[in-house]
PDB file of N, CA and C in Angstrom:
ATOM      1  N   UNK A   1     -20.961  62.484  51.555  1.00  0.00           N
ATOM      2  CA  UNK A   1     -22.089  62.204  50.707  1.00  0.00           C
ATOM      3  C   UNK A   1     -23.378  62.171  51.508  1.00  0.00           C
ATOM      4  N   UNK A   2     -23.226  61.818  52.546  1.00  0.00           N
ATOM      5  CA  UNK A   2     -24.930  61.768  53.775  1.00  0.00           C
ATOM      6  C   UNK A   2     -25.028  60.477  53.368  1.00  0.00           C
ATOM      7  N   UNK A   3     -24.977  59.834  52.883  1.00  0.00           N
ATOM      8  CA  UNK A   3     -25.576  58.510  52.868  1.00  0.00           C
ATOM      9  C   UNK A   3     -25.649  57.827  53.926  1.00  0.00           C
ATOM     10  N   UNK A   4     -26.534  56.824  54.978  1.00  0.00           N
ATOM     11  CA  UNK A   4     -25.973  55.791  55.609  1.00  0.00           C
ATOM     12  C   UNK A   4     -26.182  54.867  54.850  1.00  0.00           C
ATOM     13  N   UNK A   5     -25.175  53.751  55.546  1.00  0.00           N
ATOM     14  CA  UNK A   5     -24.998  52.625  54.970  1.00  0.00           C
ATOM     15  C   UNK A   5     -25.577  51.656  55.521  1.00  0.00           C
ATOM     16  N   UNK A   6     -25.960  50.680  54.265  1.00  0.00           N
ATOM     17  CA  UNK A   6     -27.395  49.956  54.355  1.00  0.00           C
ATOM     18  C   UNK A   6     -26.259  48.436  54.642  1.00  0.00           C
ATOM     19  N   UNK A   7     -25.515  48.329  54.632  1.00  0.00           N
ATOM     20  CA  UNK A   7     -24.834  46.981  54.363  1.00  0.00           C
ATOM     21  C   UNK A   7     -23.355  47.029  53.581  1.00  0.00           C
ATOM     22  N   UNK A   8     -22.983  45.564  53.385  1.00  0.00           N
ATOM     23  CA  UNK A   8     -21.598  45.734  53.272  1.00  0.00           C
ATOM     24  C   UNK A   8     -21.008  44.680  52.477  1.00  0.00           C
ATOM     25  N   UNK A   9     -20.843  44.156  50.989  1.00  0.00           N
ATOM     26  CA  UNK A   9     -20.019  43.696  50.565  1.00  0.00           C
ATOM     27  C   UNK A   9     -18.431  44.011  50.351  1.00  0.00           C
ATOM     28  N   UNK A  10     -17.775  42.431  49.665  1.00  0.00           N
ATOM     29  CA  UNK A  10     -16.395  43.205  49.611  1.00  0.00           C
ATOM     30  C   UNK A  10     -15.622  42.146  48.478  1.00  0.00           C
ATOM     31  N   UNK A  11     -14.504  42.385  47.756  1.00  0.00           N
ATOM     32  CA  UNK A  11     -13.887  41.440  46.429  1.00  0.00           C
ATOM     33  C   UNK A  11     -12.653  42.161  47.258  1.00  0.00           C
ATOM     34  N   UNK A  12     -11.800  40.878  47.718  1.00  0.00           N
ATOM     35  CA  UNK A  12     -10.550  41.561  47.660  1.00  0.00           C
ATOM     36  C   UNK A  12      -9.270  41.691  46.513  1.00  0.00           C
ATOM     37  N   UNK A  13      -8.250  42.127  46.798  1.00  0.00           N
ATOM     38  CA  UNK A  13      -7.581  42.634  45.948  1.00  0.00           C
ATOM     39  C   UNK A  13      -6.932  41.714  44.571  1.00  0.00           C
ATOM     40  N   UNK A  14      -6.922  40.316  44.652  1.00  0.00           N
ATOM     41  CA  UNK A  14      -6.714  39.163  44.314  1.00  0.00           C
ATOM     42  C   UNK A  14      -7.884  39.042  42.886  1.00  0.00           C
ATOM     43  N   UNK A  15      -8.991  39.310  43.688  1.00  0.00           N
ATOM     44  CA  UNK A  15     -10.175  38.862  42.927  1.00  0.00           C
ATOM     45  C   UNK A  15     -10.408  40.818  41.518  1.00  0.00           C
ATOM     46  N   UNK A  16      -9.566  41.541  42.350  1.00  0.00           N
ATOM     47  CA  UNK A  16      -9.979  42.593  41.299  1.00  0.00           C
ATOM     48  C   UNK A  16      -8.702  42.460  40.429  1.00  0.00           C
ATOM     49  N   UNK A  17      -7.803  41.724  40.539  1.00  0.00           N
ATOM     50  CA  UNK A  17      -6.222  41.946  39.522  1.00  0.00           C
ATOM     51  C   UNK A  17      -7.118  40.860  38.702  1.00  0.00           C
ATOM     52  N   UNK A  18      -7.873  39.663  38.781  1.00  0.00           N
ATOM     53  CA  UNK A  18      -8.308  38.589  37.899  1.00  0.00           C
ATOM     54  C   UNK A  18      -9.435  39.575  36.785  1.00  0.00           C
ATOM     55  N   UNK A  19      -9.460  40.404  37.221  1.00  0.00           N
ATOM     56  CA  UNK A  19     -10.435  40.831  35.589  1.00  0.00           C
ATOM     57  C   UNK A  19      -9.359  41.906  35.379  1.00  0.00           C
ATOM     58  N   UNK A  20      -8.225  42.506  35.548  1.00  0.00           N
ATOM     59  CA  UNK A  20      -7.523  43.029  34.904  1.00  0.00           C
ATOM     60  C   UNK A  20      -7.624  44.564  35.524  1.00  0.00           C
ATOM     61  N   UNK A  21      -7.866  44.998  36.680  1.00  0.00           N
ATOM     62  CA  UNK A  21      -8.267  46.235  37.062  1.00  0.00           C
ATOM     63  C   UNK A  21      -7.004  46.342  38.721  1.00  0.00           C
ATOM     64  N   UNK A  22      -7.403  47.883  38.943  1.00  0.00           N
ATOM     65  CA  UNK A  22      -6.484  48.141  40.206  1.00  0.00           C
ATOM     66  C   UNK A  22      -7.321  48.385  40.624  1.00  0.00           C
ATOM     67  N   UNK A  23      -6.838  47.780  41.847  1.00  0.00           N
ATOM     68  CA  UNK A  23      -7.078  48.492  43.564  1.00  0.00           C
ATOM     69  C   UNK A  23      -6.783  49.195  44.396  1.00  0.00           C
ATOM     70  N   UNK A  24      -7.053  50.635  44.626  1.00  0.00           N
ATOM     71  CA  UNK A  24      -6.419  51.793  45.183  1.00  0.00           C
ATOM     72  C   UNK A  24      -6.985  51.725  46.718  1.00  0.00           C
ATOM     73  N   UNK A  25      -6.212  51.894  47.429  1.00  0.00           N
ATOM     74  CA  UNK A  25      -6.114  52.113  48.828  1.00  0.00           C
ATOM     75  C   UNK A  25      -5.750  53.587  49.057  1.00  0.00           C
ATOM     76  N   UNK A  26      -7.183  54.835  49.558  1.00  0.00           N
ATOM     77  CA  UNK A  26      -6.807  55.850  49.388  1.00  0.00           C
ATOM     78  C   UNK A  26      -7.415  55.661  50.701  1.00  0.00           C
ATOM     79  N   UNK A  27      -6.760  55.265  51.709  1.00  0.00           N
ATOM     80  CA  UNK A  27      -7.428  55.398  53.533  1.00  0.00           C
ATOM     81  C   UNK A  27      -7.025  56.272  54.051  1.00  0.00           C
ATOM     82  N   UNK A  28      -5.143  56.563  53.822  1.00  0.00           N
ATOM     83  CA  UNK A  28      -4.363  57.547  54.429  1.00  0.00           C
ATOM     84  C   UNK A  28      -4.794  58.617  53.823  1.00  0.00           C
ATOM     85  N   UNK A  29      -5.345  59.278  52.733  1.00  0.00           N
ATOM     86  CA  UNK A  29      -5.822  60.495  52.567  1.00  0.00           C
ATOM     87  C   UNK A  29      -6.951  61.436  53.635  1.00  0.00           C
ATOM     88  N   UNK A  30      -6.019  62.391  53.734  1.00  0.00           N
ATOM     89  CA  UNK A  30      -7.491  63.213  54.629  1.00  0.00           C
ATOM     90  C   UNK A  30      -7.488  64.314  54.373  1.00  0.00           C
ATOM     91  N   UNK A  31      -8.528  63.715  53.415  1.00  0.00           N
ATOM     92  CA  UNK A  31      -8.898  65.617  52.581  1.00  0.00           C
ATOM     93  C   UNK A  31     -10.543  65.182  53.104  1.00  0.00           C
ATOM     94  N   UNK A  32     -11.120  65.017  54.353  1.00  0.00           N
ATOM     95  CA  UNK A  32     -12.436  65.854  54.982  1.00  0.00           C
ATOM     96  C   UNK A  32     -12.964  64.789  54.015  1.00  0.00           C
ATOM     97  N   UNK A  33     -13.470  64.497  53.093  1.00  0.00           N
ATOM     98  CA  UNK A  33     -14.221  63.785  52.214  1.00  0.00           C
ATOM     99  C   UNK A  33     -13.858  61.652  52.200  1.00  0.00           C
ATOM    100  N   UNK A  34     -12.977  61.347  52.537  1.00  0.00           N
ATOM    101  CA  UNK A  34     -13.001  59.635  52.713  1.00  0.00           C
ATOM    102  C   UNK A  34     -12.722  59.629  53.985  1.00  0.00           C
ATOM    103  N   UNK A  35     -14.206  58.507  53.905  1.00  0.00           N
ATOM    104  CA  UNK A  35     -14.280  57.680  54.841  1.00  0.00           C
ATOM    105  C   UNK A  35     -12.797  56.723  55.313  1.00  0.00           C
ATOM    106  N   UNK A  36     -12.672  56.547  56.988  1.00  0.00           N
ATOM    107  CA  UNK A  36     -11.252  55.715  56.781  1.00  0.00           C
ATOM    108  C   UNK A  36     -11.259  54.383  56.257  1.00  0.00           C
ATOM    109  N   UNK A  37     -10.386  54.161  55.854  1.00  0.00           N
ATOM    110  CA  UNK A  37     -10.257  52.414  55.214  1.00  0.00           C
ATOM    111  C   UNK A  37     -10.887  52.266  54.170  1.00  0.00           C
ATOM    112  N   UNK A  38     -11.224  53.932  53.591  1.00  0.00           N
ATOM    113  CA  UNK A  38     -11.772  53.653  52.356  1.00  0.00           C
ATOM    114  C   UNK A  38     -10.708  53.013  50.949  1.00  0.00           C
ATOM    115  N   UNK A  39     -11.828  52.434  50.009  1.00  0.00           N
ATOM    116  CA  UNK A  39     -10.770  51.959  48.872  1.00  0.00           C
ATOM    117  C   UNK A  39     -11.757  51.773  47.869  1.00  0.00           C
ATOM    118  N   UNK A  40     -10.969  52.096  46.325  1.00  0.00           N
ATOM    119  CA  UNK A  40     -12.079  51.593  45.155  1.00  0.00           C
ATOM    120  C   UNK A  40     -11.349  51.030  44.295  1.00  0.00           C
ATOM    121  N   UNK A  41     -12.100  50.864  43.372  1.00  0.00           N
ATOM    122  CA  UNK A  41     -11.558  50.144  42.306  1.00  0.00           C
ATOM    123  C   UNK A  41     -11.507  51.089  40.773  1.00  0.00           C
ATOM    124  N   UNK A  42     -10.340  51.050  40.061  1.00  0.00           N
ATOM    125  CA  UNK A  42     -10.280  52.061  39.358  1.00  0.00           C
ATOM    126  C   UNK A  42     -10.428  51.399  37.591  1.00  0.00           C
ATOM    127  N   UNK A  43     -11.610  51.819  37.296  1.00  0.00           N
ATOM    128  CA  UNK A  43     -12.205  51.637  36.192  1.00  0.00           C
ATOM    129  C   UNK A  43     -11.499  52.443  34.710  1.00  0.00           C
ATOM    130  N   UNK A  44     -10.870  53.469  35.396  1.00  0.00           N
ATOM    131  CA  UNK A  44     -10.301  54.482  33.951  1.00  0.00           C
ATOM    132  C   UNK A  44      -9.926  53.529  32.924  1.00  0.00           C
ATOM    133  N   UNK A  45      -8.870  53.088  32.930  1.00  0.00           N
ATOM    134  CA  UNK A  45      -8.019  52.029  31.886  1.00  0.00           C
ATOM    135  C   UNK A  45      -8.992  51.483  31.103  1.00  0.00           C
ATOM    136  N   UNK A  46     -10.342  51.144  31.666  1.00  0.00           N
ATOM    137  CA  UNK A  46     -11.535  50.324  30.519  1.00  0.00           C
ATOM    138  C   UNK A  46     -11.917  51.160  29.712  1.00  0.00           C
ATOM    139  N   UNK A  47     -11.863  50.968  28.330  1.00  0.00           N
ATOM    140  CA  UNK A  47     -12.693  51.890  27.258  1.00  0.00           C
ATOM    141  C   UNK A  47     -13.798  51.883  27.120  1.00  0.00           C
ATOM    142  N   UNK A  48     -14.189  50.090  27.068  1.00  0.00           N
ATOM    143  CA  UNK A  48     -16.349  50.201  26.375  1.00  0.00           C
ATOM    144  C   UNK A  48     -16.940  50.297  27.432  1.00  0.00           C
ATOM    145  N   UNK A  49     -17.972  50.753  27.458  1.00  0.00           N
ATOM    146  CA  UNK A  49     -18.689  50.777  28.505  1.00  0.00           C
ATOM    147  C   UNK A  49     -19.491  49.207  28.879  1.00  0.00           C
ATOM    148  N   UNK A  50     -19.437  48.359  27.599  1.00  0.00           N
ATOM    149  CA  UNK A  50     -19.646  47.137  27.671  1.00  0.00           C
ATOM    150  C   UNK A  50     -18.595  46.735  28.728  1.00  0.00           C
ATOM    151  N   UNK A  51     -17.302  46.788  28.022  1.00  0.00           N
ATOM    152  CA  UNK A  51     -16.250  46.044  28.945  1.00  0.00           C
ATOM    153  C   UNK A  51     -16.197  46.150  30.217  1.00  0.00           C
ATOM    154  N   UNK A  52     -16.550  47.606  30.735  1.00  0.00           N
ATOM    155  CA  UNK A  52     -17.327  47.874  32.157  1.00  0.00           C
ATOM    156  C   UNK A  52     -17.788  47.166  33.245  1.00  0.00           C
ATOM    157  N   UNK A  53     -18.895  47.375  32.295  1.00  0.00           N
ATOM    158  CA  UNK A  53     -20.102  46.343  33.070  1.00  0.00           C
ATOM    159  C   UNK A  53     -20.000  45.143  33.110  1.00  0.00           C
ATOM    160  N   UNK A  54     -19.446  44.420  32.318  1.00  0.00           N
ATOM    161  CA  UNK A  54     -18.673  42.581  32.329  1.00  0.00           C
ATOM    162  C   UNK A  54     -18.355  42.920  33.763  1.00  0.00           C
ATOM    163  N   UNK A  55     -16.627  43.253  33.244  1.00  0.00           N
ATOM    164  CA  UNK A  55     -16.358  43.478  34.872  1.00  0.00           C
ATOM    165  C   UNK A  55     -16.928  43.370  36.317  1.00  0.00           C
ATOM    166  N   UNK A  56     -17.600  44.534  35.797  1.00  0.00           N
ATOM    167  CA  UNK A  56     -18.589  45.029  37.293  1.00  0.00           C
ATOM    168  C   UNK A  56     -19.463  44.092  37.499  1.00  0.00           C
ATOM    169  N   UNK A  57     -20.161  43.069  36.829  1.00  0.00           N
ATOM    170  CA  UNK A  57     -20.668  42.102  37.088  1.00  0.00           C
ATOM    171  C   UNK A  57     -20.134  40.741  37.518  1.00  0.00           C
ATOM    172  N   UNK A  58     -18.905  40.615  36.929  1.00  0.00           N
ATOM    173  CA  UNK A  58     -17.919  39.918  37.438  1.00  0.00           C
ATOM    174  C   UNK A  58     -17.745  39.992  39.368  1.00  0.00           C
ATOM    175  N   UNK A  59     -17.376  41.375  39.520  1.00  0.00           N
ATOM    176  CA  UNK A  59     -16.945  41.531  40.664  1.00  0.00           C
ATOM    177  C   UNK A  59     -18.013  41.457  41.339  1.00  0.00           C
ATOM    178  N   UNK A  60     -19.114  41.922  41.125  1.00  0.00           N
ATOM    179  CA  UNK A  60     -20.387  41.441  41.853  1.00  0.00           C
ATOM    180  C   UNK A  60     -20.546  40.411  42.167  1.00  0.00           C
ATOM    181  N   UNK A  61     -20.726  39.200  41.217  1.00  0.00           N
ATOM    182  CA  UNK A  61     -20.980  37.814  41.736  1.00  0.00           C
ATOM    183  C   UNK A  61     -19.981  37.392  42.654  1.00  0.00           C
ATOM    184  N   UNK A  62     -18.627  37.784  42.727  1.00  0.00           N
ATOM    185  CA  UNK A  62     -17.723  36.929  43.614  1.00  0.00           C
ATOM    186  C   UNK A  62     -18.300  37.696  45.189  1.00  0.00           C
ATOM    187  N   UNK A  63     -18.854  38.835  45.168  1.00  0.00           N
ATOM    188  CA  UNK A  63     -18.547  39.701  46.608  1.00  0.00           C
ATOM    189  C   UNK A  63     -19.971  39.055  47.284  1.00  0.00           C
ATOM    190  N   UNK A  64     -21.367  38.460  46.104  1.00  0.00           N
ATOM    191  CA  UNK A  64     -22.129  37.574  46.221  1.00  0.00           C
ATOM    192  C   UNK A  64     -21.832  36.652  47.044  1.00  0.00           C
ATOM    193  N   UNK A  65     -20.864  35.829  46.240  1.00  0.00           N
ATOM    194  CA  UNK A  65     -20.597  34.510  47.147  1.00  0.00           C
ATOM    195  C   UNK A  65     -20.021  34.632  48.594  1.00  0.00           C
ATOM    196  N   UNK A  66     -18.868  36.042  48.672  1.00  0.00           N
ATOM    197  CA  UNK A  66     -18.570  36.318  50.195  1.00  0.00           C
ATOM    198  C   UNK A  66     -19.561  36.422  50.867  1.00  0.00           C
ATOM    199  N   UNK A  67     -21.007  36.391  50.300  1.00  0.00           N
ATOM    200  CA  UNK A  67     -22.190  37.035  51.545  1.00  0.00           C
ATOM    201  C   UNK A  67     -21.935  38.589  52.008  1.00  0.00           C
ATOM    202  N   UNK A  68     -23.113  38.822  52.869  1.00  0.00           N
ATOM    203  CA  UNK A  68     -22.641  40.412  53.117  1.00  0.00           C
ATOM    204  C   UNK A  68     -21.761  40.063  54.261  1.00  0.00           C
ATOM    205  N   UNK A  69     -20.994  41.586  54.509  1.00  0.00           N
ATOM    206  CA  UNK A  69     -20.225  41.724  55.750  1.00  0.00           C
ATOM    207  C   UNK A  69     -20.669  42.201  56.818  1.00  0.00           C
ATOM    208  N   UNK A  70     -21.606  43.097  56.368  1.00  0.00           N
ATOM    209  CA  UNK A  70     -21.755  43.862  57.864  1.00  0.00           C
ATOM    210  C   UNK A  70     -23.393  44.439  56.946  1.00  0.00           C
ATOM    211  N   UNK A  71     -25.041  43.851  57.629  1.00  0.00           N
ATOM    212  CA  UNK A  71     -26.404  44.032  57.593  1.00  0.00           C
ATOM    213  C   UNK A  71     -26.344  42.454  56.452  1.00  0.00           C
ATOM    214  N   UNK A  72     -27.355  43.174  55.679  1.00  0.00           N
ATOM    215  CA  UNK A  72     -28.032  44.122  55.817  1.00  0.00           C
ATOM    216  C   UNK A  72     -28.778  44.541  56.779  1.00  0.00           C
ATOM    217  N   UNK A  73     -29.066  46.117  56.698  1.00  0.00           N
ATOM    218  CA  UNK A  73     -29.804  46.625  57.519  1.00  0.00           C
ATOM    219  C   UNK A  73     -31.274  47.029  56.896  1.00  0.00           C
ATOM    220  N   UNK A  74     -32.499  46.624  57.897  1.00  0.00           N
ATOM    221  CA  UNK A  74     -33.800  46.289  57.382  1.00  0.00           C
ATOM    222  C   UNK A  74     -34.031  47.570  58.265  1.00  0.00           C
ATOM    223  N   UNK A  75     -35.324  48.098  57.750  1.00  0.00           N
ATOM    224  CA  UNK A  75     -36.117  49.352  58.711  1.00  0.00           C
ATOM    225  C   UNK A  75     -37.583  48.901  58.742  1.00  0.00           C
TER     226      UNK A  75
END
């Protein structure tokens, strides 16, 4: 993607089964495109786009309270 990365939250796997969602661990893949130790969270199964964003706000506030992991990074 080119992006660098500005910083680093994280919800572990515990905290994404509590709103009802999976956690895919796709690190061992190497198809040229993931980063290692990459992982997401897989949204398909949700229908509304409301129900979504609950979620995703959900998981936000907890990765909040972890603080960041790694920056932020200021320029």
């Amino acid at each position: 993607m080119g992006y660098n990365s500005v910083g680093v939250f994280y919800v572990d796997v515990a905290e994404v089964h509590e709103v009802a969602l999976r956690a895919v661990d796709d690190s061992q893949v190497d198809d040229g495109y993931r980063p290692p130790a990459h992982a997401y969270i897989d949204f398909k199964a949700v229908q509304s786009k409301g129900d979504q964003q609950k979620r995703a706000s959900t998981l936000r506030d907890k990765a909040e309270k972890h603080g960041w992991q790694y920056g932020p990074v200021t320029r």
